[in-house]
N, C-alpha and C. Protein backbone atom coordinates (compact mmCIF):
# COMPACT_ATOMS: atom_id res chain seq x y z
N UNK A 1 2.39 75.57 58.69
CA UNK A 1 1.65 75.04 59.80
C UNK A 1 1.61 73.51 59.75
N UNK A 2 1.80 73.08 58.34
CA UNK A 2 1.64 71.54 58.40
C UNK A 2 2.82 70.77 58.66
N UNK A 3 3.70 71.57 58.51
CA UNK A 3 5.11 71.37 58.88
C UNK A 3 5.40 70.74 60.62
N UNK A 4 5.05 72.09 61.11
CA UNK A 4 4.99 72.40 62.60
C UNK A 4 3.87 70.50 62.80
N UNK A 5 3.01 70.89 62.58
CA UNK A 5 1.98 69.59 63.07
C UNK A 5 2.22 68.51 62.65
N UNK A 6 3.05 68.31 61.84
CA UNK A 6 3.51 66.81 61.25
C UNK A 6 4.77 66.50 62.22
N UNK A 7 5.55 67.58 62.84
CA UNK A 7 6.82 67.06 63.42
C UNK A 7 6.47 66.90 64.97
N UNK A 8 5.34 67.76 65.37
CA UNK A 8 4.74 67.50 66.68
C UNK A 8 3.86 65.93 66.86
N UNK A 9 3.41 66.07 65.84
CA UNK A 9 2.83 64.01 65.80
C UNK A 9 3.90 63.12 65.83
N UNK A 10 5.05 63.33 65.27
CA UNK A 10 5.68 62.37 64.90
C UNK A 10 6.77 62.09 66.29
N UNK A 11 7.14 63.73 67.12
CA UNK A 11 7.16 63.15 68.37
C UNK A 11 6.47 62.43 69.45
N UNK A 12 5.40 62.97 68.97
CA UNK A 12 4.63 62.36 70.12
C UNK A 12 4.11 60.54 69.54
N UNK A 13 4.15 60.33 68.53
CA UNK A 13 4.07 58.47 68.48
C UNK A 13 5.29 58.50 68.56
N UNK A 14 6.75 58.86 68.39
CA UNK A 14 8.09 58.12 69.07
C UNK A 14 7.84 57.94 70.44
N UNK A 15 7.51 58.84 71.31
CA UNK A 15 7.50 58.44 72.70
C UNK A 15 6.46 57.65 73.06
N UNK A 16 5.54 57.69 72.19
CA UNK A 16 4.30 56.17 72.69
C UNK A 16 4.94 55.75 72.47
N UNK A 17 5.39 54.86 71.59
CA UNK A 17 6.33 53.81 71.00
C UNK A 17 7.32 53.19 71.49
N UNK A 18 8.03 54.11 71.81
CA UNK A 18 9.26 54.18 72.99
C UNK A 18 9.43 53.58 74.35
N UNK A 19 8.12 54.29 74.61
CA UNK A 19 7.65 54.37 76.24
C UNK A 19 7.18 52.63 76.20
N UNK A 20 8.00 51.71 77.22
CA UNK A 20 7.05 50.27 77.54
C UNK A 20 6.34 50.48 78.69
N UNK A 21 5.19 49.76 78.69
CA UNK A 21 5.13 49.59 80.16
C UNK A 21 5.82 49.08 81.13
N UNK A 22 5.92 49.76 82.41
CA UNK A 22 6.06 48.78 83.48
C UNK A 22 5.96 47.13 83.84
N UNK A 23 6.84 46.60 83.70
CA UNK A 23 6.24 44.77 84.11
C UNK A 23 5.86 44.75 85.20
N UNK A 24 5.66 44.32 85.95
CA UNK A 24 4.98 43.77 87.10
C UNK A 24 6.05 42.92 87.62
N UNK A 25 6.59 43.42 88.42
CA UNK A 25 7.44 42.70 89.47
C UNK A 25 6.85 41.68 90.00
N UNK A 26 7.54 40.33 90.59
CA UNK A 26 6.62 39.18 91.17
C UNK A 26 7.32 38.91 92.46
N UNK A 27 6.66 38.67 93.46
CA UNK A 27 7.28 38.92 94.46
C UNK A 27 7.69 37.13 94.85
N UNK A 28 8.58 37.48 96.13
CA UNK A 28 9.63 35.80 96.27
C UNK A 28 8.43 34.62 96.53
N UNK A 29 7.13 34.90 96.66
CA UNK A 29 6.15 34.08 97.60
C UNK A 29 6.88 33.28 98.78
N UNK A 30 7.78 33.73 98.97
CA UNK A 30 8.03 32.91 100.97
C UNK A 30 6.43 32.14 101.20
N UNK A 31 5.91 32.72 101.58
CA UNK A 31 4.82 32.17 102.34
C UNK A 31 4.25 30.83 101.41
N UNK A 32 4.27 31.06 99.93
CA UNK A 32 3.86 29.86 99.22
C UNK A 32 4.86 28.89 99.13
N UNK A 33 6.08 29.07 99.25
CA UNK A 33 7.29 28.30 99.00
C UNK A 33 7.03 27.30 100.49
N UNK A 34 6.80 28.25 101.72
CA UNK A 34 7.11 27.41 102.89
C UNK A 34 6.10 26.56 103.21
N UNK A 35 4.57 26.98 102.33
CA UNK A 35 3.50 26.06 102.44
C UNK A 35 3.75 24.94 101.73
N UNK A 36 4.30 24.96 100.53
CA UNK A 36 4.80 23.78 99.73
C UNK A 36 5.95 22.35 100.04
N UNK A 37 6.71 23.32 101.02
CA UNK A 37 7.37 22.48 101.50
C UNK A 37 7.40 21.69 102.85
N UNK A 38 6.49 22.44 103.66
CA UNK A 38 5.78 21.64 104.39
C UNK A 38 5.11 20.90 103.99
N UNK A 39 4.02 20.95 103.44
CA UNK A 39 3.06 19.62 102.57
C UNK A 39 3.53 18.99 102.15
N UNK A 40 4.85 18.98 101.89
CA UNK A 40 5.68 17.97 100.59
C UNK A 40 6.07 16.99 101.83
N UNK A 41 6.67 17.51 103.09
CA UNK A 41 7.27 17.32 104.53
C UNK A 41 6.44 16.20 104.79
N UNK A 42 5.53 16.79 105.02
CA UNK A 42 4.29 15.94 105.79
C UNK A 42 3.87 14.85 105.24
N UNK A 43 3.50 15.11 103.72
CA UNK A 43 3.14 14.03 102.81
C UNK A 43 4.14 12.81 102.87
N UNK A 44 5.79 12.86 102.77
CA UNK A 44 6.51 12.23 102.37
C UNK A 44 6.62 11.63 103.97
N UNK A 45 6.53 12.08 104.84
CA UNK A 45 7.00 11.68 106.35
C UNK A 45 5.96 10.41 106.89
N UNK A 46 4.38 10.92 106.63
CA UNK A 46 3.51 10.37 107.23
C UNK A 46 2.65 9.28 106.11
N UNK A 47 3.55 8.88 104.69
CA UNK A 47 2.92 8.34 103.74
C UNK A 47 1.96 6.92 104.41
N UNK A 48 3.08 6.51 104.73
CA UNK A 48 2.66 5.10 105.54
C UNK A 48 1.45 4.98 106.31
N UNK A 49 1.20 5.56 107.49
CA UNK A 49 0.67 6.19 108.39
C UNK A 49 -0.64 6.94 107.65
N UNK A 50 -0.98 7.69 106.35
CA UNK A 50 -2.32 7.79 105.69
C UNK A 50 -2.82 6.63 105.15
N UNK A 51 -4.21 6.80 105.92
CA UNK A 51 -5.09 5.81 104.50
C UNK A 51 -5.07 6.54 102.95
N UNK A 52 -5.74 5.74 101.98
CA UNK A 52 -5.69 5.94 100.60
C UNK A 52 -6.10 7.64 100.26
N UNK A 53 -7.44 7.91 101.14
CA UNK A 53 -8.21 9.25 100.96
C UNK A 53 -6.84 10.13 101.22
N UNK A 54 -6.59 9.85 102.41
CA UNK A 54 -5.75 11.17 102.76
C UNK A 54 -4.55 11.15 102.27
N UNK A 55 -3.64 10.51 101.54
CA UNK A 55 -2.01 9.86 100.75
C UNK A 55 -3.34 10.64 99.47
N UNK A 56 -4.24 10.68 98.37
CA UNK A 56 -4.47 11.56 97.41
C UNK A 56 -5.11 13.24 98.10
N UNK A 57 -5.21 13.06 99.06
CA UNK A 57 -5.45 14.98 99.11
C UNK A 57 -4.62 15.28 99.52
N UNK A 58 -3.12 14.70 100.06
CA UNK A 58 -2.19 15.66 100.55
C UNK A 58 -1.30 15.34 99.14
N UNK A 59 -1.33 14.28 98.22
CA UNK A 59 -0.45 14.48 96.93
C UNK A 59 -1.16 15.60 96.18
N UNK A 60 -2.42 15.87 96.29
CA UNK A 60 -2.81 16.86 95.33
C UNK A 60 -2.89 17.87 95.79
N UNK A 61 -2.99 18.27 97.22
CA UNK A 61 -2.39 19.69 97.50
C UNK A 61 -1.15 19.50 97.11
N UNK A 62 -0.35 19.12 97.33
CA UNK A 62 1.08 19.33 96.88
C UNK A 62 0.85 19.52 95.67
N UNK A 63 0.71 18.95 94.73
CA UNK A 63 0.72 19.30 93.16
C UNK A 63 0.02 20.75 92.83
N UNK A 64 -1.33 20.83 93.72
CA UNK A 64 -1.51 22.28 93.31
C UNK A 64 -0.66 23.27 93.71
N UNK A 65 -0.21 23.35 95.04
CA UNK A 65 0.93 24.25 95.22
C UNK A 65 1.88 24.19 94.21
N UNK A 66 2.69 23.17 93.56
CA UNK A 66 3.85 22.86 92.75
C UNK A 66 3.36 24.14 91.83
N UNK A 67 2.56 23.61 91.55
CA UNK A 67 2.07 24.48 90.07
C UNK A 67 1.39 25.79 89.89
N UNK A 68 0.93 25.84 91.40
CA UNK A 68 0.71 27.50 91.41
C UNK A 68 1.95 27.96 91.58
N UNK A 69 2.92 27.93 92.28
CA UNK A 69 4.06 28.34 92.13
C UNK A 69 5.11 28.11 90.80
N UNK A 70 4.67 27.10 89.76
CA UNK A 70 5.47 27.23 88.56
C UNK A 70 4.59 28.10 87.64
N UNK A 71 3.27 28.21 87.85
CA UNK A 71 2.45 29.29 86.94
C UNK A 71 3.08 30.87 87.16
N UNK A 72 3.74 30.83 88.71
CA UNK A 72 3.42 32.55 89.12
C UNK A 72 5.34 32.47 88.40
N UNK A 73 5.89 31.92 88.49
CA UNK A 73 7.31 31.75 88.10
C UNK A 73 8.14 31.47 86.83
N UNK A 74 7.22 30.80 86.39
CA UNK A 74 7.82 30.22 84.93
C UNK A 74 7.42 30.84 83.75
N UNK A 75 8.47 30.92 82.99
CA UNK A 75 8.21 31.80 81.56
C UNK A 75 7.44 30.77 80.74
N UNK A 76 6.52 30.70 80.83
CA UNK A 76 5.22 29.87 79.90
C UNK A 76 4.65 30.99 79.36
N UNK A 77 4.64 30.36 78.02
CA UNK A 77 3.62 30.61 76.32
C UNK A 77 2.18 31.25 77.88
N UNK A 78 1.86 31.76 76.55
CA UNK A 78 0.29 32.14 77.96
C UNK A 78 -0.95 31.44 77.16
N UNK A 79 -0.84 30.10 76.91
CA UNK A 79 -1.49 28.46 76.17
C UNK A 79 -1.30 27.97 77.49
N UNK A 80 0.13 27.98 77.62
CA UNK A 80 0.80 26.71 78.85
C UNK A 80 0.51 27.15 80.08
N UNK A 81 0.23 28.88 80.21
CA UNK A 81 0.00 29.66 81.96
C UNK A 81 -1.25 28.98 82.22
N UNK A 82 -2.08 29.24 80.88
CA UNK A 82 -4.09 29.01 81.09
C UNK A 82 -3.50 27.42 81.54
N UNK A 83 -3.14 26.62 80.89
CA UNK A 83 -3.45 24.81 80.92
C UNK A 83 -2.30 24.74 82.29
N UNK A 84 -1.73 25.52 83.09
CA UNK A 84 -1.11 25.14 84.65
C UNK A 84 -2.22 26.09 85.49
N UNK A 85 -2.71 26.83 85.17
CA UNK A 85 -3.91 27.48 86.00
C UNK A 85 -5.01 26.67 86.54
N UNK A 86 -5.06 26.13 85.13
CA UNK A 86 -6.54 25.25 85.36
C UNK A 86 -6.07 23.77 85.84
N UNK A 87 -5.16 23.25 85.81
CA UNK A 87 -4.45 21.97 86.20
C UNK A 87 -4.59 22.42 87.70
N UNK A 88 -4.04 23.29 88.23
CA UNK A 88 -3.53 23.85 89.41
C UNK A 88 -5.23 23.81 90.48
N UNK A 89 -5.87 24.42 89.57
CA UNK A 89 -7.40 24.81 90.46
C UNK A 89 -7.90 23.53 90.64
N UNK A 90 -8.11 22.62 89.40
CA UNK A 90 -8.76 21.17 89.56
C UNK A 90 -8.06 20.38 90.37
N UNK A 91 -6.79 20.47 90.81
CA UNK A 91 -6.49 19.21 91.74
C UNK A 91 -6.33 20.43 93.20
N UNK A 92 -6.60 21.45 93.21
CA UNK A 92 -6.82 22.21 94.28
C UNK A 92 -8.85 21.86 94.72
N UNK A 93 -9.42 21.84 94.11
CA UNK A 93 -10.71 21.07 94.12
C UNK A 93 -10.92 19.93 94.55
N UNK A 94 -10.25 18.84 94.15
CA UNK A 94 -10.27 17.71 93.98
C UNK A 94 -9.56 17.66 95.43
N UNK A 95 -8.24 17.94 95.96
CA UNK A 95 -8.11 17.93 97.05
C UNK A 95 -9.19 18.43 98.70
N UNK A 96 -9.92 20.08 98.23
CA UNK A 96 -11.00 19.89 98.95
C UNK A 96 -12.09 19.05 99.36
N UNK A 97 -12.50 18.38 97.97
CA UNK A 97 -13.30 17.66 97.65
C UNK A 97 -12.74 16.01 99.37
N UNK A 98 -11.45 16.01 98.89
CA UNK A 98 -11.32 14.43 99.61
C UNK A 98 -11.47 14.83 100.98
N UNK A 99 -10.60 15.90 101.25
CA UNK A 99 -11.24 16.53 102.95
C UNK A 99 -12.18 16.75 103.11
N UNK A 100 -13.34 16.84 102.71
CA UNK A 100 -14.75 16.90 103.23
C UNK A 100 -15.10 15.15 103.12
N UNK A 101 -14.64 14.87 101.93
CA UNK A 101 -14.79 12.98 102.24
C UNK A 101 -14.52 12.58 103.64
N UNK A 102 -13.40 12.98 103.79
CA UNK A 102 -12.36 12.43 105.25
C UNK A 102 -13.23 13.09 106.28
N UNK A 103 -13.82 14.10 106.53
CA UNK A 103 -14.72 15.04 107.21
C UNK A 103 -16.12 14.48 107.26
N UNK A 104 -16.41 14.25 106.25
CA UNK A 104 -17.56 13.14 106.01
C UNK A 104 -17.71 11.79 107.26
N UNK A 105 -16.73 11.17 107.05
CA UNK A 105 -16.44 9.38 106.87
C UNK A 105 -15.75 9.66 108.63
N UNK A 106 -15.41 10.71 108.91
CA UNK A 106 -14.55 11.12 110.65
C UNK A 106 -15.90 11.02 111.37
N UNK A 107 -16.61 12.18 110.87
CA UNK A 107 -17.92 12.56 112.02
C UNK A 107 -19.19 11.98 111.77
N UNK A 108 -19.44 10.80 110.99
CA UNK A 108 -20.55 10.30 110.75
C UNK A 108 -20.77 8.79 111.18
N UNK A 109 -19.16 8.25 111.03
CA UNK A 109 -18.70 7.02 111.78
C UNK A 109 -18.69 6.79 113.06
């Protein structure tokens, strides 16, 4: 009997073992790619033409896009995913932050 139950365990951890999970497919982000490159568009077209506020919230949307899209893409240590996550959110902040400035300084003037 111990026979029988030692060779039935020992299949059954080969196939845990065996068995990987599924990865997680990542999909093309179109929609983030074409937001990025519009902003990049806009930024680079109309540099001149922004005051100071608005030339840093459209460089830092751009940078947060850059980098949400190199976080969802790039084979980074998962040290380097956390430190482009959080890079990514703070100048995604920091960009809200100047549009409510500009939102501010539009409708109060």
């Amino acid at each position: 009997m111990s026979k029988q139950y030692r060779k039935l365990q020992e299949k059954l951890y080969q196939k845990q073992s065996n068995h990987k999970p599924a990865e997680k497919k990542i999909g093309k982000d179109y929609v983030l790619m074409a937001v990025t490159i519009f902003t990049l568009f806009v930024t680079i077209a109309e540099w001149m033409q922004f005051d100071n506020v608005s030339r840093g919230m459209y460089a830092l949307l751009s940078a947060s896009l850059i980098l949400t899209y190199a976080r969802r893409h790039a084979q980074l240590s998962e040290k380097a995913a956390v430190l482009i996550e959080r890079a990514s959110l703070v100048t995604m902040v920091l960009a809200v932050l100047l549009f409510l400035a500009t939102l501010f300084v539009h409708f109060t003037s």
